[in-house]
Structure formats: C-alpha cells, structure tokens
PDB file of N, CA and C in Angstrom:
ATOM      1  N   UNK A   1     -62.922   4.667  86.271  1.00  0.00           N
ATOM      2  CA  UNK A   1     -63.289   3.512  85.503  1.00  0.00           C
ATOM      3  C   UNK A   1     -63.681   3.905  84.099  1.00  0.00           C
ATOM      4  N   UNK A   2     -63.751   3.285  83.216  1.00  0.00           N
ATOM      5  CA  UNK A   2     -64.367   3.437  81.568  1.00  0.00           C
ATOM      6  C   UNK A   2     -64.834   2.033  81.189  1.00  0.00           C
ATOM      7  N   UNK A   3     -65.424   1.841  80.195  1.00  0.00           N
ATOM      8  CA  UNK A   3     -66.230   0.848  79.885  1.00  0.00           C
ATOM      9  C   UNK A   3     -65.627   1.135  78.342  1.00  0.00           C
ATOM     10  N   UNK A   4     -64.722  -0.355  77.455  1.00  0.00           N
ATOM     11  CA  UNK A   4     -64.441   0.173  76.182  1.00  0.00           C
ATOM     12  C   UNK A   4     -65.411  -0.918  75.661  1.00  0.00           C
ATOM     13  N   UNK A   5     -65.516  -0.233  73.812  1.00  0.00           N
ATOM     14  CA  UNK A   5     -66.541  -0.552  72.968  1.00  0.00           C
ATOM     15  C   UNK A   5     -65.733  -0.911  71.885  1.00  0.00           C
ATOM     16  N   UNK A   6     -65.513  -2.211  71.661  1.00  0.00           N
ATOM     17  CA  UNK A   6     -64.316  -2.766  70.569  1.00  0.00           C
ATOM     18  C   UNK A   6     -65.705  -2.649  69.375  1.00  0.00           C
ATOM     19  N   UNK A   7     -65.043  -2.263  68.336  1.00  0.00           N
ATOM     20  CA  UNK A   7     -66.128  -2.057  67.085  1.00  0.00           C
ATOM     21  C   UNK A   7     -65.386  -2.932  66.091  1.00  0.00           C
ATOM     22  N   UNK A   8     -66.232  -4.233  65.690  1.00  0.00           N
ATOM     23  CA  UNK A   8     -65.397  -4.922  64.375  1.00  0.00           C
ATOM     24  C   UNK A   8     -66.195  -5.460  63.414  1.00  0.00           C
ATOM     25  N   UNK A   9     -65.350  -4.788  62.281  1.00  0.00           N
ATOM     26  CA  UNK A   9     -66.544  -4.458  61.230  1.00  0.00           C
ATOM     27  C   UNK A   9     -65.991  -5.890  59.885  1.00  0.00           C
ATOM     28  N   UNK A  10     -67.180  -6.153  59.248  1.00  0.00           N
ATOM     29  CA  UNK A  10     -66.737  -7.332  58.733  1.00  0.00           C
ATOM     30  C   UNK A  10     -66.470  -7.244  56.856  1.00  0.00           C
ATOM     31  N   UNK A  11     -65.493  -7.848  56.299  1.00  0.00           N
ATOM     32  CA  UNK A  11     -64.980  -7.228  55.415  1.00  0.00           C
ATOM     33  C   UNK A  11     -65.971  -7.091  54.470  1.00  0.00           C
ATOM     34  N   UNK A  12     -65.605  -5.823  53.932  1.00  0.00           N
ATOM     35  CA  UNK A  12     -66.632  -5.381  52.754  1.00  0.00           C
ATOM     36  C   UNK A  12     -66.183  -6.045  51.650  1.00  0.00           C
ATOM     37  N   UNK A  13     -67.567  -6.575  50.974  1.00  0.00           N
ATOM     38  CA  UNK A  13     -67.750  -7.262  50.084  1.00  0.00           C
ATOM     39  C   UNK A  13     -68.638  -6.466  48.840  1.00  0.00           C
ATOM     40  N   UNK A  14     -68.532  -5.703  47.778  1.00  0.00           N
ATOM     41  CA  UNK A  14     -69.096  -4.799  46.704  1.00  0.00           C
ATOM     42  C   UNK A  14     -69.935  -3.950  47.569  1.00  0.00           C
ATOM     43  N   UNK A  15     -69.566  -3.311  49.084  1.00  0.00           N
ATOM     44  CA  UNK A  15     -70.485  -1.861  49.940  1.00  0.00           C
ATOM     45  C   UNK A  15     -69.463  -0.682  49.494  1.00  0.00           C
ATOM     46  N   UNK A  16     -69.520   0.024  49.840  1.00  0.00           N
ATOM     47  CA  UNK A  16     -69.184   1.146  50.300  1.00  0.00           C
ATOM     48  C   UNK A  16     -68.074   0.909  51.499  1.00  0.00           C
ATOM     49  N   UNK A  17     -66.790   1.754  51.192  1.00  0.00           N
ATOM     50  CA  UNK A  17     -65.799   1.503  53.014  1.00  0.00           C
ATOM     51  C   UNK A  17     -66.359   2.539  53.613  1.00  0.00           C
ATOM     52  N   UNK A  18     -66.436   2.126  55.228  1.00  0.00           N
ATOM     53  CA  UNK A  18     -66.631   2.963  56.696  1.00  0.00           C
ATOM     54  C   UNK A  18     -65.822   3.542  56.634  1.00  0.00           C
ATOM     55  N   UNK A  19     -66.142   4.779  56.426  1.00  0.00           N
ATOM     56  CA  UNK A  19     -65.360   6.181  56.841  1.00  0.00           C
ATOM     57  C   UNK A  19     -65.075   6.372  58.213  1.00  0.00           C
ATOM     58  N   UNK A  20     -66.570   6.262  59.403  1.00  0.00           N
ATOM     59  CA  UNK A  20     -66.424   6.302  60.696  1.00  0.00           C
ATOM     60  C   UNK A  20     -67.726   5.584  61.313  1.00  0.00           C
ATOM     61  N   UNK A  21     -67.418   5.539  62.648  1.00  0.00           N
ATOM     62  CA  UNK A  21     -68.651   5.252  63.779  1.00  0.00           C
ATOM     63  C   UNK A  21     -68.999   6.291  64.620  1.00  0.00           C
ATOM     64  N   UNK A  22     -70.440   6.192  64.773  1.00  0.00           N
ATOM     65  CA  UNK A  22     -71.043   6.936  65.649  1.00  0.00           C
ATOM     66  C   UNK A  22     -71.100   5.745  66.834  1.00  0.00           C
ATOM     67  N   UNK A  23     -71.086   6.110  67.941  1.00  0.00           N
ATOM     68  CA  UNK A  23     -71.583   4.920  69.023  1.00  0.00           C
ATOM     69  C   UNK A  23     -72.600   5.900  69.553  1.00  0.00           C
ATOM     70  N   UNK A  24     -73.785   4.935  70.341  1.00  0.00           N
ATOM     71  CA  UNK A  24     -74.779   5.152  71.230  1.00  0.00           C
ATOM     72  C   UNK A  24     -74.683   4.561  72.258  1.00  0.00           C
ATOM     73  N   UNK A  25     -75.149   4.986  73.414  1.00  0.00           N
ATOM     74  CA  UNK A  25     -75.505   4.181  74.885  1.00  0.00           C
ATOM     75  C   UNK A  25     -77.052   4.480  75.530  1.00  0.00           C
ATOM     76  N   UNK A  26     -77.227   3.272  76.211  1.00  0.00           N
ATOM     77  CA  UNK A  26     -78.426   3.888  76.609  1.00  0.00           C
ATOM     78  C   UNK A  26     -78.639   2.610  78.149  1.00  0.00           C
ATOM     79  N   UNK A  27     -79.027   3.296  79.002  1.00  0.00           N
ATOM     80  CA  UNK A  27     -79.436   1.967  79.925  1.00  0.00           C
ATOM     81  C   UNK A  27     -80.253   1.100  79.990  1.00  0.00           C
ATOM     82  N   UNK A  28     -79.800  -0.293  80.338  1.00  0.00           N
ATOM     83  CA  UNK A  28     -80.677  -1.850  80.088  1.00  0.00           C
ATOM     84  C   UNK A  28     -81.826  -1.104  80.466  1.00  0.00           C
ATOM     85  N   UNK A  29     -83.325  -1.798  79.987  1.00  0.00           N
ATOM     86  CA  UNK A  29     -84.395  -1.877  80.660  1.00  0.00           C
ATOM     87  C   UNK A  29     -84.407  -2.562  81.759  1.00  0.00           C
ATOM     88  N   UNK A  30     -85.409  -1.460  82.592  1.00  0.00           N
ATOM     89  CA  UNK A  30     -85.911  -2.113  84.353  1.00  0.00           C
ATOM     90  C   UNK A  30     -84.437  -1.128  85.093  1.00  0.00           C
ATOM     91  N   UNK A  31     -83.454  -0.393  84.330  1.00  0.00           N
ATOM     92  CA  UNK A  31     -82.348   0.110  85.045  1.00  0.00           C
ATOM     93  C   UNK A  31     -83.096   1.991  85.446  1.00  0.00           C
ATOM     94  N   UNK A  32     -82.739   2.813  85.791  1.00  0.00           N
ATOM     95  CA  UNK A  32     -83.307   3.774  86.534  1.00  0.00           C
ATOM     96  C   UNK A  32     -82.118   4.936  85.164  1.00  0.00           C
ATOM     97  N   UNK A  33     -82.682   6.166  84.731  1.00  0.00           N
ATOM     98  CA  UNK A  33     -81.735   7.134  84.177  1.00  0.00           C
ATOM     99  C   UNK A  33     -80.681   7.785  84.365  1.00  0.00           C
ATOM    100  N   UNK A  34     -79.647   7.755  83.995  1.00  0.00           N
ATOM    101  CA  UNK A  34     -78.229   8.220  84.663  1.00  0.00           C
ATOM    102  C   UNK A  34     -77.791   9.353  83.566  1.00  0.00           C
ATOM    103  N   UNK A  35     -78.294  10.582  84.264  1.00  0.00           N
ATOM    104  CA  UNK A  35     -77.884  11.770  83.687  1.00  0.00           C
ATOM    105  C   UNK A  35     -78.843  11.862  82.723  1.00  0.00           C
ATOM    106  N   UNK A  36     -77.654  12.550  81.773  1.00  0.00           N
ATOM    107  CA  UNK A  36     -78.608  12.539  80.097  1.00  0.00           C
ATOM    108  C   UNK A  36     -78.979  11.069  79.209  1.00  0.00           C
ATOM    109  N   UNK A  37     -78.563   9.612  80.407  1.00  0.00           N
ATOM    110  CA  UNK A  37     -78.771   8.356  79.084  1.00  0.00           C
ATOM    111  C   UNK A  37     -79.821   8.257  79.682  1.00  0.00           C
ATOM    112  N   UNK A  38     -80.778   7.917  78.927  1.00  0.00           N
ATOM    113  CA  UNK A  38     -81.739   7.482  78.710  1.00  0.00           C
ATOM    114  C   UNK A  38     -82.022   5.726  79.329  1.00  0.00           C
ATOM    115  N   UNK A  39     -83.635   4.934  79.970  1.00  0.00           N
ATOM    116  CA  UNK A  39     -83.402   3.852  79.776  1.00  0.00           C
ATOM    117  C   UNK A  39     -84.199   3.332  78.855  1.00  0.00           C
ATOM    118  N   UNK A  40     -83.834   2.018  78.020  1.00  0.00           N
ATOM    119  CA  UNK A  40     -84.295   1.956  76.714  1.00  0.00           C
ATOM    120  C   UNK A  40     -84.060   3.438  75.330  1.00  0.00           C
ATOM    121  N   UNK A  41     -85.477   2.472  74.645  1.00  0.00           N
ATOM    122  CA  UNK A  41     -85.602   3.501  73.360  1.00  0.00           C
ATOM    123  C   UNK A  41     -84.088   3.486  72.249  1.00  0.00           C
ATOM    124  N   UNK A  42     -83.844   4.853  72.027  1.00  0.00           N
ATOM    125  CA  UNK A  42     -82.997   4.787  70.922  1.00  0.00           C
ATOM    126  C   UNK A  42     -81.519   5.266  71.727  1.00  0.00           C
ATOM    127  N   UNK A  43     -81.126   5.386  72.803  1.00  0.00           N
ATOM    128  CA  UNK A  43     -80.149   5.928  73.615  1.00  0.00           C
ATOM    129  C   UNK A  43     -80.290   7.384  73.151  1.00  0.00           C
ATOM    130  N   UNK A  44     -78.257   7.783  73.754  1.00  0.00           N
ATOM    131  CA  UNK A  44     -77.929   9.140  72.935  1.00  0.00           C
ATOM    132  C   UNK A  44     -76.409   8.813  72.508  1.00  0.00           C
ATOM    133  N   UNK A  45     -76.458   9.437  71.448  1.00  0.00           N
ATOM    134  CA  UNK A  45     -74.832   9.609  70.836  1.00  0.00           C
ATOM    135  C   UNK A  45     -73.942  10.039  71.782  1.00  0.00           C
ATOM    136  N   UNK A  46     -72.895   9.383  72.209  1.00  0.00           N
ATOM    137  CA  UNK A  46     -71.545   9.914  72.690  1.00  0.00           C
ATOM    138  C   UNK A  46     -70.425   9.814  72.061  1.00  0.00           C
ATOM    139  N   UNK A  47     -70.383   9.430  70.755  1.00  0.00           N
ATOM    140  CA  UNK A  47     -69.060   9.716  69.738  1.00  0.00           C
ATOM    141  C   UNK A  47     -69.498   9.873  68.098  1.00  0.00           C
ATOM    142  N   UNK A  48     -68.934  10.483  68.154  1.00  0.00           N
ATOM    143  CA  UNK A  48     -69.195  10.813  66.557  1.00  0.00           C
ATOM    144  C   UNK A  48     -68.346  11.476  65.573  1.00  0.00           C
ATOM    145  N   UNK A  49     -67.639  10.840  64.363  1.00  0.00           N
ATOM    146  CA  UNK A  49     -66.797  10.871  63.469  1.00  0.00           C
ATOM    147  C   UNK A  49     -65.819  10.530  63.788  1.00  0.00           C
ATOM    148  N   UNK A  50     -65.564   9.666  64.835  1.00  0.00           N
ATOM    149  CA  UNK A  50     -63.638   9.835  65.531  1.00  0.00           C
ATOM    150  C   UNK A  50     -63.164   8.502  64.913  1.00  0.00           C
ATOM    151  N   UNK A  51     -64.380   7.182  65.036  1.00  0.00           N
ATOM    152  CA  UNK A  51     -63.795   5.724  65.114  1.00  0.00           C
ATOM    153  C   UNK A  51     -63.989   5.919  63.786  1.00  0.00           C
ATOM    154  N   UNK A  52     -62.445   4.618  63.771  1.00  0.00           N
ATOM    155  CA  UNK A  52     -62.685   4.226  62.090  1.00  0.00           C
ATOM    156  C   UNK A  52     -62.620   2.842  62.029  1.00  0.00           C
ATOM    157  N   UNK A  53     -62.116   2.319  61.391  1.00  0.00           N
ATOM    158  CA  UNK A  53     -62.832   1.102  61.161  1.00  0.00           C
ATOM    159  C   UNK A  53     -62.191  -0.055  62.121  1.00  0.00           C
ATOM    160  N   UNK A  54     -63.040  -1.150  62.636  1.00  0.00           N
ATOM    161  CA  UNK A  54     -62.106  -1.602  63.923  1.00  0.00           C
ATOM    162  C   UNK A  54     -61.527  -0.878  64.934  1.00  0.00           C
ATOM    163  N   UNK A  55     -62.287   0.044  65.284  1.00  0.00           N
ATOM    164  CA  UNK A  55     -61.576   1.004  66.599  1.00  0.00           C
ATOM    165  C   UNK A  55     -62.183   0.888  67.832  1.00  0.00           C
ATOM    166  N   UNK A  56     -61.864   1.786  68.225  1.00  0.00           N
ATOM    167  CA  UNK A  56     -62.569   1.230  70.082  1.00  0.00           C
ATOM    168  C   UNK A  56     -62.874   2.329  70.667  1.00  0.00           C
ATOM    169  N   UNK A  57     -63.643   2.575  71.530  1.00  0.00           N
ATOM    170  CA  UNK A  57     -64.291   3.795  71.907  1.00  0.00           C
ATOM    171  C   UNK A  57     -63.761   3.324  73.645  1.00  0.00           C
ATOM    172  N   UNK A  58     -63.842   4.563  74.372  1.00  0.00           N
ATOM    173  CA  UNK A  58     -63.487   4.473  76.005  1.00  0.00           C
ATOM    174  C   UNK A  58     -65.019   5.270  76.380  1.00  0.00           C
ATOM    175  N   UNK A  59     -65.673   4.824  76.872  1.00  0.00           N
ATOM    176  CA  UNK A  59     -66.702   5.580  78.091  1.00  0.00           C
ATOM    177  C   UNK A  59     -66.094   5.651  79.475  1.00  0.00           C
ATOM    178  N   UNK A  60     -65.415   7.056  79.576  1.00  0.00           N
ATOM    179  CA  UNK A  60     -65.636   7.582  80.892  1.00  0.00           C
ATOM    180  C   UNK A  60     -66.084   8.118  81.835  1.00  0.00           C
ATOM    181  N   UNK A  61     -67.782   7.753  81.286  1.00  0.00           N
ATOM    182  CA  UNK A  61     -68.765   8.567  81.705  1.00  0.00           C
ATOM    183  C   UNK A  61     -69.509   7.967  82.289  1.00  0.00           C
ATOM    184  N   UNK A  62     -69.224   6.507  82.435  1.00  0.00           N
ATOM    185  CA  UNK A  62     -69.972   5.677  83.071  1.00  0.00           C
ATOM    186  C   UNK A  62     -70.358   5.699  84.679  1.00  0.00           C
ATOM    187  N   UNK A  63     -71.368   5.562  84.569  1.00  0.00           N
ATOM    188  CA  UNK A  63     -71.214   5.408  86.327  1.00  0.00           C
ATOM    189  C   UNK A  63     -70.775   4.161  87.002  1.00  0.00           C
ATOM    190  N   UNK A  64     -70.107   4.147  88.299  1.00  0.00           N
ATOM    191  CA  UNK A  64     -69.146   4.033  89.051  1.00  0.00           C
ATOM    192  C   UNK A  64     -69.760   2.469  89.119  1.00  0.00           C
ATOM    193  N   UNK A  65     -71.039   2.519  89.461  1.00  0.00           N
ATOM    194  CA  UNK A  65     -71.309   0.888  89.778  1.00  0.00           C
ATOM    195  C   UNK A  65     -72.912   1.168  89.491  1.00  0.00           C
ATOM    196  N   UNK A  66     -73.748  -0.540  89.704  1.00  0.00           N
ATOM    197  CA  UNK A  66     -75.023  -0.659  89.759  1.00  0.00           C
ATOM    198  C   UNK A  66     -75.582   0.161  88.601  1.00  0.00           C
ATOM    199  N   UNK A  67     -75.235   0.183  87.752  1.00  0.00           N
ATOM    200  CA  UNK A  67     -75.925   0.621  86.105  1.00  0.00           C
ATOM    201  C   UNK A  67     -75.885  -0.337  85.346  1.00  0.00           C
ATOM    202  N   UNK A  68     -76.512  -0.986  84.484  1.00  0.00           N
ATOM    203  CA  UNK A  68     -76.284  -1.391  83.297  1.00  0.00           C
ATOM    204  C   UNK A  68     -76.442  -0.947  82.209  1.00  0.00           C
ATOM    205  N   UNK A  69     -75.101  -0.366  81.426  1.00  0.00           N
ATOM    206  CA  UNK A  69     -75.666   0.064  79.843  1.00  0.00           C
ATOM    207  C   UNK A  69     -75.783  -0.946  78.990  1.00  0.00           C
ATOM    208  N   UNK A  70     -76.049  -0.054  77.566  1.00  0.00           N
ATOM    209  CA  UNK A  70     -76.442  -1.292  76.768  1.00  0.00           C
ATOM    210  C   UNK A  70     -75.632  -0.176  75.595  1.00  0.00           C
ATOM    211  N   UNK A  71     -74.353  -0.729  74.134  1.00  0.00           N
ATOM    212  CA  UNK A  71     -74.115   0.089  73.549  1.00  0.00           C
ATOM    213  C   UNK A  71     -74.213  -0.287  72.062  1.00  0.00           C
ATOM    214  N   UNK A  72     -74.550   1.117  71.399  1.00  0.00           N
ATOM    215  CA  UNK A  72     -74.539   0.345  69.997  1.00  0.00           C
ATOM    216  C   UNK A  72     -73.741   1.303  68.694  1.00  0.00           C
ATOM    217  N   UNK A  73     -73.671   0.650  67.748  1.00  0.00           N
ATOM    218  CA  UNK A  73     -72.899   1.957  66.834  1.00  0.00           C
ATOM    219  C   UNK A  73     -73.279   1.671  65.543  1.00  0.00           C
ATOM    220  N   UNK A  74     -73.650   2.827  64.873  1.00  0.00           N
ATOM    221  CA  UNK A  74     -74.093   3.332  63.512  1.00  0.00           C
ATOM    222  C   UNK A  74     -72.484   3.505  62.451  1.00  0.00           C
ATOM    223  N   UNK A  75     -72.289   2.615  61.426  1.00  0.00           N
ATOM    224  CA  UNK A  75     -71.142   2.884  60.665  1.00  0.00           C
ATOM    225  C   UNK A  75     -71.572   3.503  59.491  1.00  0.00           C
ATOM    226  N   UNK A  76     -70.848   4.757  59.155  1.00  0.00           N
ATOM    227  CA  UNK A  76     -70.962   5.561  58.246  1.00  0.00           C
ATOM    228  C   UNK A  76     -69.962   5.092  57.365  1.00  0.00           C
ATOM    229  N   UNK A  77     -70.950   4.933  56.158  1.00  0.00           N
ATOM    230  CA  UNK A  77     -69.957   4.581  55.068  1.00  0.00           C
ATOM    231  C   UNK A  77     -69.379   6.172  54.222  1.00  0.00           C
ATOM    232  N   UNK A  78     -68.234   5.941  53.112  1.00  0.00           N
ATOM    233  CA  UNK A  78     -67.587   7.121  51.995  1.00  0.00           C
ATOM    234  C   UNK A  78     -68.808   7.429  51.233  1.00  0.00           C
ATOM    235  N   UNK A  79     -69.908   7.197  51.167  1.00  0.00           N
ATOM    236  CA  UNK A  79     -70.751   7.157  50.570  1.00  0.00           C
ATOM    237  C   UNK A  79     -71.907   8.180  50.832  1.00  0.00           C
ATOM    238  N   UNK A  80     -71.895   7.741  52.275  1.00  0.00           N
ATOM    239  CA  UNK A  80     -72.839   8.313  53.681  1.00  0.00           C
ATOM    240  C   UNK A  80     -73.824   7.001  53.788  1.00  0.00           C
ATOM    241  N   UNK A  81     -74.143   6.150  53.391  1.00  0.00           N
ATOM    242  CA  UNK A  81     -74.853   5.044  53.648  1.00  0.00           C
ATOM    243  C   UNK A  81     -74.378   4.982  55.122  1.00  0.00           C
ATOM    244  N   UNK A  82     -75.248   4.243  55.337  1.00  0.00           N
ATOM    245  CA  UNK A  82     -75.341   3.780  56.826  1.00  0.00           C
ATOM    246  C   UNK A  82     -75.588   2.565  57.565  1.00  0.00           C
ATOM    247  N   UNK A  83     -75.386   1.790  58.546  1.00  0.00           N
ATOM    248  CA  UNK A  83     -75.869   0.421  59.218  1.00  0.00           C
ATOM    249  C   UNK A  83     -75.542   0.354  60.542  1.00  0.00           C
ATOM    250  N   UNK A  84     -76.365  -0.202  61.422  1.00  0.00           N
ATOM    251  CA  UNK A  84     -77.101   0.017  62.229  1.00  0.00           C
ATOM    252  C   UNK A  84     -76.127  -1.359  62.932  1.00  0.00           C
ATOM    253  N   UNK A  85     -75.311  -1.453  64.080  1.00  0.00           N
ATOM    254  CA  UNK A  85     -75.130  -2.445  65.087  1.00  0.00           C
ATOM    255  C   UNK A  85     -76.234  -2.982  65.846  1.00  0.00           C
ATOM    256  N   UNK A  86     -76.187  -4.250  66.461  1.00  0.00           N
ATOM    257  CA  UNK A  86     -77.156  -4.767  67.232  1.00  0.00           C
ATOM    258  C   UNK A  86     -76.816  -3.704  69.011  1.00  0.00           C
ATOM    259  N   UNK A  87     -77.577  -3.762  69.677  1.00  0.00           N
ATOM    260  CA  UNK A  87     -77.302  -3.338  70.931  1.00  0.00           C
ATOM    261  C   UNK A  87     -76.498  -4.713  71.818  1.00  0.00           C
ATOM    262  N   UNK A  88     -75.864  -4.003  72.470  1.00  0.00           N
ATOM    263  CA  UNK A  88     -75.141  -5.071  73.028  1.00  0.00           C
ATOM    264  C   UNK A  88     -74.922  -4.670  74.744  1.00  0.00           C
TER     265      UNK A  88
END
C-alpha cells in the first residue's frame, strides 16, 4: 500500500518560485507511535529536495492499517525562503 501527497501550490504572485518540497508526517493525536513517526508535535521529514512544484509524493512506509497520519510540506523557494503547509 502507499498513501500519495498531491502538493498544489498556488500561483506566485511578486514571491520567489518553489524550487522544491520537503514533506513531513506525523501521527493524528490519541494515535499510538509507528516506528520513527512521531504522534503529534512537529512530525519527521520523509522527502526532501525531490518535489517540485505541483508534485506528489508516494509513502510506502505507511503502515498497513489502523494508523492515522497526518501530512504536511515546507516549500522551498530559489531564494531559500520558506512556507509552511497546513497539516492535513
């Protein structure tokens, strides 16, 4: 199984263009720790520099059933500026 992470970024208007995405995961609160994710807090990074703009990430790291994650992603601008996705 994988769990994908459609990333869509909304047109830049006088920013900086996204070079790439970092994504994070981390499990819902009240869910129990699976491996190295964390539940709550700030998660942990599982991609970094690959997505570019509007791309999609695959988690195949998910567990099989009865988890809930929660995922989010940091867009790096040409600049290095940065912004922060909602968790989802």
């Amino acid at each position: 199984g994988r769990i994908t992470v459609a990333i869509t970024d909304p047109t830049p208007s006088g920013t900086p263009t996204v070079s790439y995405h970092d994504v994070f995961v981390r499990v819902a609160a009240g869910g129990t720790a699976d491996g190295d994710r964390p539940v709550g807090g700030d998660g942990i990074r599982i991609s970094t520099e690959t997505i570019g703009e509007n791309g999609t990430f695959h988690d195949y790291a998910a567990a099989s059933g009865g988890v809930d994650y929660e995922y989010r992603t940091r867009a790096v601008a040409t600049t290095g500026a940065t912004a922060w996705g909602a968790w989802t």
